[in-house]
Protein backbone atom coordinates (compact mmCIF):
# COMPACT_ATOMS: atom_id res chain seq x y z
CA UNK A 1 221.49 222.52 131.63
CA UNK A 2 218.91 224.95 130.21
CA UNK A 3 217.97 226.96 127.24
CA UNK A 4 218.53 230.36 126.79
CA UNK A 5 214.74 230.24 124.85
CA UNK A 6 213.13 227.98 126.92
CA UNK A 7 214.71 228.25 130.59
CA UNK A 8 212.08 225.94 132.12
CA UNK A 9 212.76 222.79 130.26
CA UNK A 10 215.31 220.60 130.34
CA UNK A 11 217.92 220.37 127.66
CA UNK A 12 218.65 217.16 125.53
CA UNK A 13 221.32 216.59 123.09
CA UNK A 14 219.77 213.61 121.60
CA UNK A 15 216.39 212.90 120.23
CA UNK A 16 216.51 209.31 121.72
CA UNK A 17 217.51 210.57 125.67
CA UNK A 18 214.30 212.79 125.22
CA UNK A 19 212.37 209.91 123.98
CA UNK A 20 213.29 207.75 127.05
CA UNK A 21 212.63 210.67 129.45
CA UNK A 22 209.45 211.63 127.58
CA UNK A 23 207.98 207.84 128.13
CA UNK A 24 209.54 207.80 131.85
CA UNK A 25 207.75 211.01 132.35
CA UNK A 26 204.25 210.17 131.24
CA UNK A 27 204.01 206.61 132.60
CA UNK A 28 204.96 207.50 136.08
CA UNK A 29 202.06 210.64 135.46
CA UNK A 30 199.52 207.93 134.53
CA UNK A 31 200.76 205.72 137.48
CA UNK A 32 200.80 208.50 139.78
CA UNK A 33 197.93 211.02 138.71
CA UNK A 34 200.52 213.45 139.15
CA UNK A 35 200.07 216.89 137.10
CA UNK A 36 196.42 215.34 136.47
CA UNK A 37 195.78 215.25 132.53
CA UNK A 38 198.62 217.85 131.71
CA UNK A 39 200.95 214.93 130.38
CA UNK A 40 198.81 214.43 127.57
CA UNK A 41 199.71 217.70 126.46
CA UNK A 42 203.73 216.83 126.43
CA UNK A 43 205.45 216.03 123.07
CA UNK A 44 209.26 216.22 122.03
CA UNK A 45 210.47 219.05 119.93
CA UNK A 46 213.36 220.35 118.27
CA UNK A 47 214.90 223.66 119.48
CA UNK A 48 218.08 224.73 116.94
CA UNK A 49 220.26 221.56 117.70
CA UNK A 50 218.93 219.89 120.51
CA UNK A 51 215.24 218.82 121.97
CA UNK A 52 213.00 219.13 124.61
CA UNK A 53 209.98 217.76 126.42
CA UNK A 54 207.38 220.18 126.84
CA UNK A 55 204.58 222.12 125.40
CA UNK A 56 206.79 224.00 122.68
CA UNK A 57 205.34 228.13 122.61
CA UNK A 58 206.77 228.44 119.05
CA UNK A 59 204.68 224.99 118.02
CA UNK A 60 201.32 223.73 118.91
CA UNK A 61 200.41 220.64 117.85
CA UNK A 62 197.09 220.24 115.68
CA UNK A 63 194.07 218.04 116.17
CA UNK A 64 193.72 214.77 114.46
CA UNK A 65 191.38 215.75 112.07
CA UNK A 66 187.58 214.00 112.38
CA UNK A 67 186.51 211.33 110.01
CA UNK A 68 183.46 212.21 108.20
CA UNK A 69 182.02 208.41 107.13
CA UNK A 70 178.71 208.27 106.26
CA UNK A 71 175.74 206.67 108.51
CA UNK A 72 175.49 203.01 108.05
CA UNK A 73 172.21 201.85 106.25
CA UNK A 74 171.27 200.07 110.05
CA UNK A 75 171.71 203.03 111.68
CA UNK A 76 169.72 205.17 109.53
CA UNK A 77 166.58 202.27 109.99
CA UNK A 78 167.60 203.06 113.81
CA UNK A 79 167.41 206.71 113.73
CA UNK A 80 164.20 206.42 111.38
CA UNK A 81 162.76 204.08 113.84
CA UNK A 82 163.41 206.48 116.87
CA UNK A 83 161.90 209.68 114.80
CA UNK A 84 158.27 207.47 114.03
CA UNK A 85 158.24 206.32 117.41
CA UNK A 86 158.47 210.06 119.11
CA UNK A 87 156.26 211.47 115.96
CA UNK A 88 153.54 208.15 116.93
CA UNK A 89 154.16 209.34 121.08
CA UNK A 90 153.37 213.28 120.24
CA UNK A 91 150.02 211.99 118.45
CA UNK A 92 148.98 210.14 121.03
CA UNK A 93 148.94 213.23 123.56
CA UNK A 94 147.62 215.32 120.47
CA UNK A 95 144.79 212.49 120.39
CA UNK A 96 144.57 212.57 124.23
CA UNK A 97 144.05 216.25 124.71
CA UNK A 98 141.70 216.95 121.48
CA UNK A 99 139.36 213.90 123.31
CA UNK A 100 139.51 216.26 126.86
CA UNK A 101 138.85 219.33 124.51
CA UNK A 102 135.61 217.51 123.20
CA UNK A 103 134.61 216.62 126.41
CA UNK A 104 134.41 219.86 127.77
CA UNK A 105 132.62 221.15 125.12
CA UNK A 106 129.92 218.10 125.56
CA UNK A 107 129.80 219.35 129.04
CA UNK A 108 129.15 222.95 128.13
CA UNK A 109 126.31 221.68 125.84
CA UNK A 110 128.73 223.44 122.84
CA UNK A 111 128.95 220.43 120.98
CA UNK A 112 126.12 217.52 120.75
């Protein structure tokens, strides 16, 4: 049986047979490979007075929304740590290519 809105998915009269379908569905998908990551996309929705399993085109679900916790003391000493050991690196070539500049000018007799 199909609906006259959605002809290309199946019909259920009870949440619970779509449930049991819907979990059938998606395990033999991540058994198989089948469909490759489409399944994740599934979920069970309500169309006038019955459901289906699908990717509804009247409702998309939305995004869990992201957590926004602040940085940890430790990982602030990390990231602190990281920035004086790439600022100590970039002196060190700074160092190492003023000391080539210097020689050169030795060797043109610019600088004594």
């Amino acid at each position: 049986m199909t609906c006259h809105l959605l002809p290309d998915h199946k019909l259920y009269k009870k949440r619970a047979h779509a449930v049991r379908d819907y979990r059938a569905l998606t395990a033999k998908a991540k058994r198989t490979g089948a469909g490759g990551d489409s399944w994740r996309y599934l979920n069970i929705f309500q169309c006038g007075g019955h459901w289906h399993i699908g990717r509804s085109k009247l409702i998309t679900p939305k995004p869990a929304p992201e957590s926004k916790r602040p940085p940890t003391f430790e990982k602030l000493k990390r990231k602190i740590r990281s920035m004086e050991r790439e600022w100590d690196r970039q002196n060190r070539e700074r160092a190492a290519f003023l000391g080539k500049l210097v020689e050169i000018d030795r060797a043109l007799g610019l600088i004594d």
